[in-house]
Protein backbone atom coordinates (compact mmCIF):
# COMPACT_ATOMS: atom_id res chain seq x y z
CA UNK A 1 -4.01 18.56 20.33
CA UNK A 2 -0.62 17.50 21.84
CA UNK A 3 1.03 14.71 21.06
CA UNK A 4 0.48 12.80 24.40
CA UNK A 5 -3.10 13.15 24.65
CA UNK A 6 -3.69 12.63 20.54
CA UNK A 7 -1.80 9.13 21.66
CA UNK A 8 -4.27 8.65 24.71
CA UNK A 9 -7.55 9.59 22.15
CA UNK A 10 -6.14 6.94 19.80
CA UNK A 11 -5.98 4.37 22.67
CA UNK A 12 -9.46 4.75 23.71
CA UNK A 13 -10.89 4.63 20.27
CA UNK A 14 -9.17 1.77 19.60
CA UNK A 15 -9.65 -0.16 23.05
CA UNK A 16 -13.47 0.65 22.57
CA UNK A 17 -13.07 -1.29 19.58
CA UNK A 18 -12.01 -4.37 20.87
CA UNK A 19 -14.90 -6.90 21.04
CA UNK A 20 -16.00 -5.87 17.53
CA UNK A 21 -14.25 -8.36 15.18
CA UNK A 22 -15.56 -6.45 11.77
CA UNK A 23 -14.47 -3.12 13.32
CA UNK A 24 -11.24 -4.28 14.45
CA UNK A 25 -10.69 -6.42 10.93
CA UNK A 26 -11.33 -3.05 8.92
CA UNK A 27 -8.68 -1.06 11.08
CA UNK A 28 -6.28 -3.53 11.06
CA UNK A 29 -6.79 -3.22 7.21
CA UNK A 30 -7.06 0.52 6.87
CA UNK A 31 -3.33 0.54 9.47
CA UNK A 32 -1.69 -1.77 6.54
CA UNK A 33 -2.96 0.68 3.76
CA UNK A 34 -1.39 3.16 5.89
CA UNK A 35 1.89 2.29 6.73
CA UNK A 36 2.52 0.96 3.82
CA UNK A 37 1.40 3.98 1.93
CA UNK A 38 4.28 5.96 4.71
CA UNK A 39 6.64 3.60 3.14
CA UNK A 40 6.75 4.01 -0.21
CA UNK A 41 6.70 7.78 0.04
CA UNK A 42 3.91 8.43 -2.35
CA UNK A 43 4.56 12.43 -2.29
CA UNK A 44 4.86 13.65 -5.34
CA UNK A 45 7.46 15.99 -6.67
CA UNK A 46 6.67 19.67 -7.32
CA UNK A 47 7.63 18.83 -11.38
CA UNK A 48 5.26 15.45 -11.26
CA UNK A 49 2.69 18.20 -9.31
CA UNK A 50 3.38 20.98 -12.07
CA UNK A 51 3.01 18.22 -14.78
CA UNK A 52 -0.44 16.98 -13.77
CA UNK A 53 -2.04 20.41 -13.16
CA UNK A 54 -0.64 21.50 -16.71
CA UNK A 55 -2.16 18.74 -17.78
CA UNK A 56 -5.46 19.49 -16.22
CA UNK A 57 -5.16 22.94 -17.68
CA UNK A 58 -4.45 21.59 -21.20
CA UNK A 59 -7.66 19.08 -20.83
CA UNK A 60 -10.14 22.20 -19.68
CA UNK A 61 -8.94 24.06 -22.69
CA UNK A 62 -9.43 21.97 -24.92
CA UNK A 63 -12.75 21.23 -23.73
CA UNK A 64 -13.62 24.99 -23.66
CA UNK A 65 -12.89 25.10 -27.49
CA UNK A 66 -14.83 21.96 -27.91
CA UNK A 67 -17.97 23.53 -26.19
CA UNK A 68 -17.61 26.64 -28.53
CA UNK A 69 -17.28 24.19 -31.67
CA UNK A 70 -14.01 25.27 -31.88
CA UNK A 71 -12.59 21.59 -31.62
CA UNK A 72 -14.22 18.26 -32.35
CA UNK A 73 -14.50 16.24 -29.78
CA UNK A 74 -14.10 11.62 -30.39
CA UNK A 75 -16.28 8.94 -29.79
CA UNK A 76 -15.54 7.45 -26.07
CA UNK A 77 -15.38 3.89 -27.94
CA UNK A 78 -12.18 5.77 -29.93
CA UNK A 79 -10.84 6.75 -26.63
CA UNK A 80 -11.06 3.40 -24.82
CA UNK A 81 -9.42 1.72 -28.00
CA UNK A 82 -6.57 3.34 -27.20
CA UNK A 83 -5.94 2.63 -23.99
C-alpha cells in the first residue's frame, strides 16, 4: 500500500472512531505507547540480540540434561529467593 493512501486508510479508521469516547481513549493511549516507544529507540543491538538467544540456548540445554537426569533441577521457591 502506498504511502498516500495508507495515510487516507488511517484517516478513515480513525474519523469512524470519533463519537466513541472508550475507542478513542484507548488509541489515544496505544499512540503514546507508540511514540514514545519510537523515541527511546528500543532496537536492540545485534550483541544484546546474540546475548539473549545464547542465553536461550544455554537455558534449553540445560533443561535437556535435566529431563535426561543428567542435571538436577531447584525448587521454584529457591529461584524466586534469589531474585
Amino acid at each position: 500500500m502506498e504511502t498516500m493512501q495508507l495515510q487516507q486508510s488511517v484517516l478513515r479508521d480513525v474519523a469512524s472512531l470519533l463519537d466513541n469516547t472508550e475507542a478513542m481513549k484507548e488509541l489515544h493511549e496505544f499512540l503514546r505507547r507508540l511514540k514514545n516507544k519510537k523515541e527511546t529507540g528500543t532496537t536492540m543491538s545485534a550483541d544484546d540480540k546474540k546475548e539473549v538467544l545464547d542465553d536461550i540456548k544455554e537455558g534449553l540445554r540445560e533443561l535437556k540434561l535435566m529431563k535426561q537426569g543428567k542435571l538436577k533441577s531447584r525448587p521454584i521457591e529457591e529461584l524466586l529467593n534469589e531474585i
